[in-house]
Protein backbone atom coordinates (compact mmCIF):
# COMPACT_ATOMS: atom_id res chain seq x y z
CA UNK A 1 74.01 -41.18 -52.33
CA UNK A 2 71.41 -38.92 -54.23
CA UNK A 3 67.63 -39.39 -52.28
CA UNK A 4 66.53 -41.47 -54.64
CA UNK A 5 69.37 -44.28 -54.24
CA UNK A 6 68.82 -43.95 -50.53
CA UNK A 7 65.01 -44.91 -50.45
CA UNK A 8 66.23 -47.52 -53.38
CA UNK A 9 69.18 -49.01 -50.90
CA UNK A 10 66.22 -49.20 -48.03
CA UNK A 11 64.07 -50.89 -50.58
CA UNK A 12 66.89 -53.22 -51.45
CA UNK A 13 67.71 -54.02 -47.52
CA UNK A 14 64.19 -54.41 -46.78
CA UNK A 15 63.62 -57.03 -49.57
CA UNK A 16 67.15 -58.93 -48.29
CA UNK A 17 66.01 -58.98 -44.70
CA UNK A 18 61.80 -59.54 -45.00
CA UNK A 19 61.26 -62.91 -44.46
CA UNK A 20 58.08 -62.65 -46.72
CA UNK A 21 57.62 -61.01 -50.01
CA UNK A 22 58.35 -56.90 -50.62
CA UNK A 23 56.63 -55.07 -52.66
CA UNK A 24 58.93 -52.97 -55.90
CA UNK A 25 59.40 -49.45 -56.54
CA UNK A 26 57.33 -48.18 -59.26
CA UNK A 27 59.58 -46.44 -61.41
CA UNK A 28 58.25 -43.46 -63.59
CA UNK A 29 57.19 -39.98 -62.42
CA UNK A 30 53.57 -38.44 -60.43
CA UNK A 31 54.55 -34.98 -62.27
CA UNK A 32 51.08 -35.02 -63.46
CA UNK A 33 50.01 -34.99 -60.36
CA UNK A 34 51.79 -32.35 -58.47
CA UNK A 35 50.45 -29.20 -60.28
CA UNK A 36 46.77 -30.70 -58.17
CA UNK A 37 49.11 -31.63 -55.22
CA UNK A 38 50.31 -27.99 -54.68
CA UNK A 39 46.57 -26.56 -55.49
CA UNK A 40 45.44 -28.76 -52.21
CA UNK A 41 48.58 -27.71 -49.88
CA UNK A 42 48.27 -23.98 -50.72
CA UNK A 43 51.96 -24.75 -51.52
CA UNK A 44 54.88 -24.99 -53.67
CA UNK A 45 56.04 -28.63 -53.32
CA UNK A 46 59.18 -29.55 -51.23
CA UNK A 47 62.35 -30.18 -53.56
CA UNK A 48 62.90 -33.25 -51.67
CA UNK A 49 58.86 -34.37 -53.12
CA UNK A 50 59.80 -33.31 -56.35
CA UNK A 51 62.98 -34.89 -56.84
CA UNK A 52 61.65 -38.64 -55.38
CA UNK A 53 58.21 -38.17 -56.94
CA UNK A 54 60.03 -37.13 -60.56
CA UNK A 55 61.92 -40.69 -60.75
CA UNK A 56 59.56 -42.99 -58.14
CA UNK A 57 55.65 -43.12 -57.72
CA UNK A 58 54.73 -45.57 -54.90
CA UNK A 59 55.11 -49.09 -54.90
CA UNK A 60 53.64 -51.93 -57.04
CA UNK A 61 52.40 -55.21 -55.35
CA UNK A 62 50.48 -56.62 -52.26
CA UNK A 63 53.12 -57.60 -50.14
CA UNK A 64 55.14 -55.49 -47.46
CA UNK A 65 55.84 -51.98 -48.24
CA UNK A 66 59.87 -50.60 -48.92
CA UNK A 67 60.27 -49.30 -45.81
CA UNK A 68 60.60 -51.76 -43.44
CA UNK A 69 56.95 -52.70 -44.09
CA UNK A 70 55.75 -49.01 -44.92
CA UNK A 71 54.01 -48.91 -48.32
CA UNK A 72 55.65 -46.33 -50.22
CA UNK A 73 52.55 -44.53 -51.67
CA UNK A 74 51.99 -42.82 -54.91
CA UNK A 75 50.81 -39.29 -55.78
CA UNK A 76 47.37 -40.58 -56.47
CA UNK A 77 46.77 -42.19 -52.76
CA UNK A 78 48.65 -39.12 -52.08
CA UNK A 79 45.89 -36.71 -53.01
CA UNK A 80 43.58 -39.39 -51.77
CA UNK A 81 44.58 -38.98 -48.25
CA UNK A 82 44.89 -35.05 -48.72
CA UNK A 83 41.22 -34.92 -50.04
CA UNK A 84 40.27 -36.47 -46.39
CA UNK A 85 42.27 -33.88 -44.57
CA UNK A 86 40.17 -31.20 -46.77
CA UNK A 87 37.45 -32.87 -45.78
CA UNK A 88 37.80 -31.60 -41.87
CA UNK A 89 38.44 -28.16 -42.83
CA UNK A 90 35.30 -26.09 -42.24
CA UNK A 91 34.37 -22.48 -44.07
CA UNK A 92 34.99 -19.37 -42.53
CA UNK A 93 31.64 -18.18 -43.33
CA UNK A 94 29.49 -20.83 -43.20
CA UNK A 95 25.80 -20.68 -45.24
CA UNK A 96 22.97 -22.58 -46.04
CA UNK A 97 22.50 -21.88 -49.66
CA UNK A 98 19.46 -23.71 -51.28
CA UNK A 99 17.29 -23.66 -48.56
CA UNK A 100 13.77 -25.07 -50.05
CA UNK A 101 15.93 -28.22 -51.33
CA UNK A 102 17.41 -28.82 -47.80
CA UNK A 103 14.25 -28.34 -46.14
CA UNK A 104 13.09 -31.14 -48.35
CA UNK A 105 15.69 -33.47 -47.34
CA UNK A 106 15.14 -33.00 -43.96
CA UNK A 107 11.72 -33.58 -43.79
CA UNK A 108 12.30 -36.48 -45.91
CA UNK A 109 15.24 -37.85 -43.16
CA UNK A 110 12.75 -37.08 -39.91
CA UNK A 111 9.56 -38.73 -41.50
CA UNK A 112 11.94 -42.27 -41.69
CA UNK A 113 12.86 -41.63 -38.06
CA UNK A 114 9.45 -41.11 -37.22
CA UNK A 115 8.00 -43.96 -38.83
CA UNK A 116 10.20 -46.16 -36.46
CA UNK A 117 8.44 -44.66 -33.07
CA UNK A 118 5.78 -46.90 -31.80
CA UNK A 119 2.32 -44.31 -31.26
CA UNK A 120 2.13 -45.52 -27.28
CA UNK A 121 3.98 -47.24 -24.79
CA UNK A 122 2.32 -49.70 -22.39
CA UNK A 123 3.37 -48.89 -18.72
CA UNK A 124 1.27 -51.20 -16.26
CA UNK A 125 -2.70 -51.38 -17.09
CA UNK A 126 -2.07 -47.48 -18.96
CA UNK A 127 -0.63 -46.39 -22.22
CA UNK A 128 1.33 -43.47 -22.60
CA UNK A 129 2.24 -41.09 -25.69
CA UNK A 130 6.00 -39.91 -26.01
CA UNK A 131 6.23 -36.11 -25.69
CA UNK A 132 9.51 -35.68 -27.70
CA UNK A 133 12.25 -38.10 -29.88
CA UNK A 134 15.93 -37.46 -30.49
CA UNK A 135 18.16 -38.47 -32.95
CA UNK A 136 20.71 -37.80 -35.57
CA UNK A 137 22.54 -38.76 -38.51
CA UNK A 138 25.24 -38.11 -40.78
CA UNK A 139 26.20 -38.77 -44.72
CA UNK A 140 27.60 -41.91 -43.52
CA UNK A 141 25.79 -42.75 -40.23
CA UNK A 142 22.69 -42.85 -38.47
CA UNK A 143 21.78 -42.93 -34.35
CA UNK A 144 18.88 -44.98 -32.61
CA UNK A 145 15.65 -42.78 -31.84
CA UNK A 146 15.80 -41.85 -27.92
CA UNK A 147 11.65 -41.35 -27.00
CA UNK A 148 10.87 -39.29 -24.14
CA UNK A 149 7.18 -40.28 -22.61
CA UNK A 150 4.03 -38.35 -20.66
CA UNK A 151 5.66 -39.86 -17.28
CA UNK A 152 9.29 -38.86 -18.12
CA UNK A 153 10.62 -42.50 -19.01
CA UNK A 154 12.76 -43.09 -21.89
CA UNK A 155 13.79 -45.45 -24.59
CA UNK A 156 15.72 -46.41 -27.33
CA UNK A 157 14.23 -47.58 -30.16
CA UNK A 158 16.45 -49.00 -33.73
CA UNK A 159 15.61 -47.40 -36.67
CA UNK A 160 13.77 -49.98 -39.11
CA UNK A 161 15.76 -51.73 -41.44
CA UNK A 162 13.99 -50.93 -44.55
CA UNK A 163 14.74 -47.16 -43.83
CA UNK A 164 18.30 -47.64 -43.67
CA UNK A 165 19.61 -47.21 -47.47
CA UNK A 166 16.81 -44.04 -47.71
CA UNK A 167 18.04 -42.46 -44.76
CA UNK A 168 21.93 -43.23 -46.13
CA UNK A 169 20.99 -41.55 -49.21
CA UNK A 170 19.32 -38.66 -47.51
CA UNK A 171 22.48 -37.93 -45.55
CA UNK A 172 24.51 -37.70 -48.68
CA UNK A 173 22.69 -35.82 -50.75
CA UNK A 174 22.34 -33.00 -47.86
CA UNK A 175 26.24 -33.44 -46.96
CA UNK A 176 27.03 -33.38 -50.78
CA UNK A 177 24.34 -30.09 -51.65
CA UNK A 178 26.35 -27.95 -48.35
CA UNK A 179 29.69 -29.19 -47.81
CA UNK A 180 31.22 -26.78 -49.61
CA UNK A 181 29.28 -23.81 -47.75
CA UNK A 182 28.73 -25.25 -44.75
CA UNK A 183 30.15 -28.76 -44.21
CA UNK A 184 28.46 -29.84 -40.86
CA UNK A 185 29.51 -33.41 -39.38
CA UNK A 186 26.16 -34.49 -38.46
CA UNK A 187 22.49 -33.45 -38.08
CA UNK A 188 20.48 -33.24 -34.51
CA UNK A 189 17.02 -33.53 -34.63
CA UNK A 190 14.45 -33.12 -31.77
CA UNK A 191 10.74 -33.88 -32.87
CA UNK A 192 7.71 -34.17 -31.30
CA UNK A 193 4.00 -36.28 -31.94
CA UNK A 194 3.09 -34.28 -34.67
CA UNK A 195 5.80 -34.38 -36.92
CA UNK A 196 7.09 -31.14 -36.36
CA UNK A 197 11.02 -31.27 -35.45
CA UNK A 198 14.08 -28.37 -35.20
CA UNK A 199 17.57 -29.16 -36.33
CA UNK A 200 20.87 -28.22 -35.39
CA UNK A 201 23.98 -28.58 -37.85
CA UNK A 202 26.80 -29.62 -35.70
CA UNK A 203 30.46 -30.22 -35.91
CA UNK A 204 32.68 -33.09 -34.75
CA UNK A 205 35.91 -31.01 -33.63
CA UNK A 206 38.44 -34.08 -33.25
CA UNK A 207 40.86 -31.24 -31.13
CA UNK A 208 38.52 -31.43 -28.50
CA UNK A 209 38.17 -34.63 -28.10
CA UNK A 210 41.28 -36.25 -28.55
CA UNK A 211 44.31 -35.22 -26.29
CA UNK A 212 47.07 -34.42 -28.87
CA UNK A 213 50.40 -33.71 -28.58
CA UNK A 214 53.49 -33.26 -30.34
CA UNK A 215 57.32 -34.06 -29.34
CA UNK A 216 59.32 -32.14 -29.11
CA UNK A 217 56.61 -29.86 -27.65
CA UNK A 218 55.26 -26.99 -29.66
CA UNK A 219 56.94 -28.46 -33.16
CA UNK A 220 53.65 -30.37 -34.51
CA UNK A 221 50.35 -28.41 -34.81
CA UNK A 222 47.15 -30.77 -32.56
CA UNK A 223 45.39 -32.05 -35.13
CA UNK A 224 43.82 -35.07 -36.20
CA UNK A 225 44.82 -34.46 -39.90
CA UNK A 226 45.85 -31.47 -41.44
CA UNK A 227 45.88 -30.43 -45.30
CA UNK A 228 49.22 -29.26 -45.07
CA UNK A 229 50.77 -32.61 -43.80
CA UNK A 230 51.76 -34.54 -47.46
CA UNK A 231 51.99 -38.17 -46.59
CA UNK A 232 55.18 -40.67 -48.18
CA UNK A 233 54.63 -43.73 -46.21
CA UNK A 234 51.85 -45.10 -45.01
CA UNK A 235 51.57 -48.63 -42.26
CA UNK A 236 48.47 -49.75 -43.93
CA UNK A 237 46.24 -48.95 -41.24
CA UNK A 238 45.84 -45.09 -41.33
CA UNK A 239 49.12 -43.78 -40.58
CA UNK A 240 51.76 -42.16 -41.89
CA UNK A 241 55.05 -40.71 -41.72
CA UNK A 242 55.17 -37.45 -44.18
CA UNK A 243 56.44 -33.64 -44.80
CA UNK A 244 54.91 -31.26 -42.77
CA UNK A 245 54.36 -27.97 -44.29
CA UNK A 246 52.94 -25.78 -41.30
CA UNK A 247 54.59 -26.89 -38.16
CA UNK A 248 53.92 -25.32 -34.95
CA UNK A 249 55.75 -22.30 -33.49
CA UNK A 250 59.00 -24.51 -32.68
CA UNK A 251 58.97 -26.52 -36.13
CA UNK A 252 60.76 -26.52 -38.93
CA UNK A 253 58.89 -26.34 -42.09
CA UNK A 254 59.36 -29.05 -43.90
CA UNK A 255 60.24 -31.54 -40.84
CA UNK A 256 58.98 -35.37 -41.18
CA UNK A 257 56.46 -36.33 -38.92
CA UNK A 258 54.63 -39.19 -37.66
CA UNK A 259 50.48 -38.59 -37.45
CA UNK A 260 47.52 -40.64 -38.67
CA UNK A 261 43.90 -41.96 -36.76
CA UNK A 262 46.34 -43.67 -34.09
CA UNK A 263 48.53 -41.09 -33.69
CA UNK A 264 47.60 -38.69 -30.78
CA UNK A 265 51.20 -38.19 -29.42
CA UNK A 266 52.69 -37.21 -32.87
CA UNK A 267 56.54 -37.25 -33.22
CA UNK A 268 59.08 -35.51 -35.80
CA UNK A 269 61.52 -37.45 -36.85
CA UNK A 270 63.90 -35.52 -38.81
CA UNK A 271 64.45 -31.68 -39.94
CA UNK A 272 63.87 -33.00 -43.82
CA UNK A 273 63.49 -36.07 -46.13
CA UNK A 274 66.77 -36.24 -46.52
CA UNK A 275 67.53 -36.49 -43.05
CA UNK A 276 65.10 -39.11 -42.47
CA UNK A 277 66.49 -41.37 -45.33
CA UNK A 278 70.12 -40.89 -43.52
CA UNK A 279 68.83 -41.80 -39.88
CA UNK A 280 66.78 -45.05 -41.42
CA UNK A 281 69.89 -45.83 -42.98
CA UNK A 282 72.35 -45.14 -40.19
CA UNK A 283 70.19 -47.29 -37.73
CA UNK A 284 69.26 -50.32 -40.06
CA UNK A 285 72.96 -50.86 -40.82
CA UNK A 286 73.92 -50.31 -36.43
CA UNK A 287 70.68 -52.28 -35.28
CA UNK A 288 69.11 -53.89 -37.91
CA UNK A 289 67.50 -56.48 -35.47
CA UNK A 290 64.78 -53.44 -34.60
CA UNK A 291 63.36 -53.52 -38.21
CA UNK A 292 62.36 -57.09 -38.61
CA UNK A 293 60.95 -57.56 -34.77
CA UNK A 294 57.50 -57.45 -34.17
CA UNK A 295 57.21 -54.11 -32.93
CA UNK A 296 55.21 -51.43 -35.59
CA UNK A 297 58.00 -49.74 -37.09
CA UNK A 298 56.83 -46.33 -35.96
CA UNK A 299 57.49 -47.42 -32.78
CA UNK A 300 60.71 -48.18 -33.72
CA UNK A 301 61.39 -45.23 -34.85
CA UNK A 302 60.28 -43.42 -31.65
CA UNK A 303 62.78 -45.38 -29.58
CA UNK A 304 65.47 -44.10 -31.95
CA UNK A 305 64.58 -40.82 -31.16
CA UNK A 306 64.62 -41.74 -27.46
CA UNK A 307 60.32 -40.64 -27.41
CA UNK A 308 59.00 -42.17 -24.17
CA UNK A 309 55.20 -41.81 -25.84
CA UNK A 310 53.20 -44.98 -26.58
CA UNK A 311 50.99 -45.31 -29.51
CA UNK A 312 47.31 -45.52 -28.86
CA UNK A 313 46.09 -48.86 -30.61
């Protein structure tokens, strides 16, 4: 079988053996899409993408996906997905280019913040003054202010609700004006009584604070996602099973891999696509049982290849 009857036999068994409804190949080609596809990977596309992308383009329908349950996605949600990896990846020289107009939206974000701090604080028969407020914010989130008062107590206060959609906005339009020069995660501010306040750009480095690993060892690079891994199928809740086109020193470029936001002990599955078809085939036709249970297929998958790592719900 070519790779395009494979995933098409897989389809077929799937929609034979699904108790509910399967969603249908979409038949007609993403070429459009993979001169921008290659442009985000830094990469010549994969023969194995070509050839399935030239004849199929994701699935059509809101029922379970091809494989096994796995939607089949198209190029579009493919460059979707990569546009979030490219999201993560931060400049080498990082600058803060139009700084009057960010100094303005800063002021702008800290004079919301500060309009939510209460002037004094009643401690027994005396008031005090706070000395100094913390707090931070993103372009898609915003913190509580921590107050720190005269006698060293401390408190939380919530931001006031009519501030929220400003202080949204705010966030954007900074993250939008220096993502491309700078692309910080979120903004620290410290401020004191007055109004005046210093800022610190800072970074959320998911590597850090996320234990991942690969298995085999040393054959999937630790990241969260990665620009360079092109997603195929995708479990409707953020992860995937794809071609990964930078392994780690004992990879194999072009190896399919499981990752995603609940993946931190990624797997590789096979040495190619076509691999990967053959093994899904081999084992739904000697234990079929496996791919209608319960279990999330990508742990099913991980028992096949005999992986004793759980994944992280």
């Amino acid at each position: 079988m070519t790779i395009t009857e494979k995933i098409e036999h897989i389809s077929k068994w799937t929609a034979e053996n699904f108790e509910k409804g399967v969603n249908e190949i979409n038949i007609g080609s993403g070429e459009n899409d993979f001169a921008q596809i290659e442009k985000m990977v830094s990469e010549k596309l994969p023969k194995e993408f070509v050839e399935v992308y030239s004849k199929f383009n994701g699935e059509g329908g809101n029922q379970y996906g091809i494989l096994f349950g796995l939607e089949f996605i198209s190029t579009k949600k493919v460059i979707s997905n990569l546009d979030f990896a490219l999201s993560l990846v931060k400049p080498t020289e990082r600058k803060i280019i139009n700084q009057k107009k960010a100094e303005e939206i800063l002021n702008g974000i800290s004079e919301l913040f500060l309009k939510s701090i209460p002037n004094k604080k009643k401690f027994g028969l005396f008031s005090k003054k706070w000395e100094k407020a913390s707090f931070n914010c993103s372009h898609e989130s915003y913190s509580g202010v921590i107050v720190k008062y005269e006698n060293g107590q401390t408190e939380n206060f919530k931001v006031k609700e009519k501030y929220s959609d400003k202080i949204f906005a705010l966030g954007r339009e900074l993250h939008q004006l220096e993502q491309k020069n700078y692309n910080w995660d979120s903004l620290e501010f410290d401020m004191t009584p007055d109004g005046k306040f210093t800022v610190e750009r800072k970074d959320y480095v998911w590597e850090d604070e996320i234990d991942f690993s690969s298995y085999p060892k040393d054959k999937i690079k630790k990241k969260y996602f990665h620009y360079k891994w092109l997603p195929i199928f995708h479990d409707f809740g953020g992860n995937f099973i794809g071609i990964d086109l930078d392994p780690d020193i004992n990879g194999v470029k072009g190896q399919i891999i499981i990752f995603g936001r609940d993946e931190e002990k990624m797997i590789v599955l096979a040495d190619s696509f076509d691999e990967f078809l053959d093994l899904s085939i081999k084992e739904m036709n000697e234990n079929p049982k496996q791919f209608i249970s319960e279990k999330h297929i990508h742990e099913v998958y991980k028992q096949i290849k005999n992986c004793t790592c759980l994944r992280t719900e």
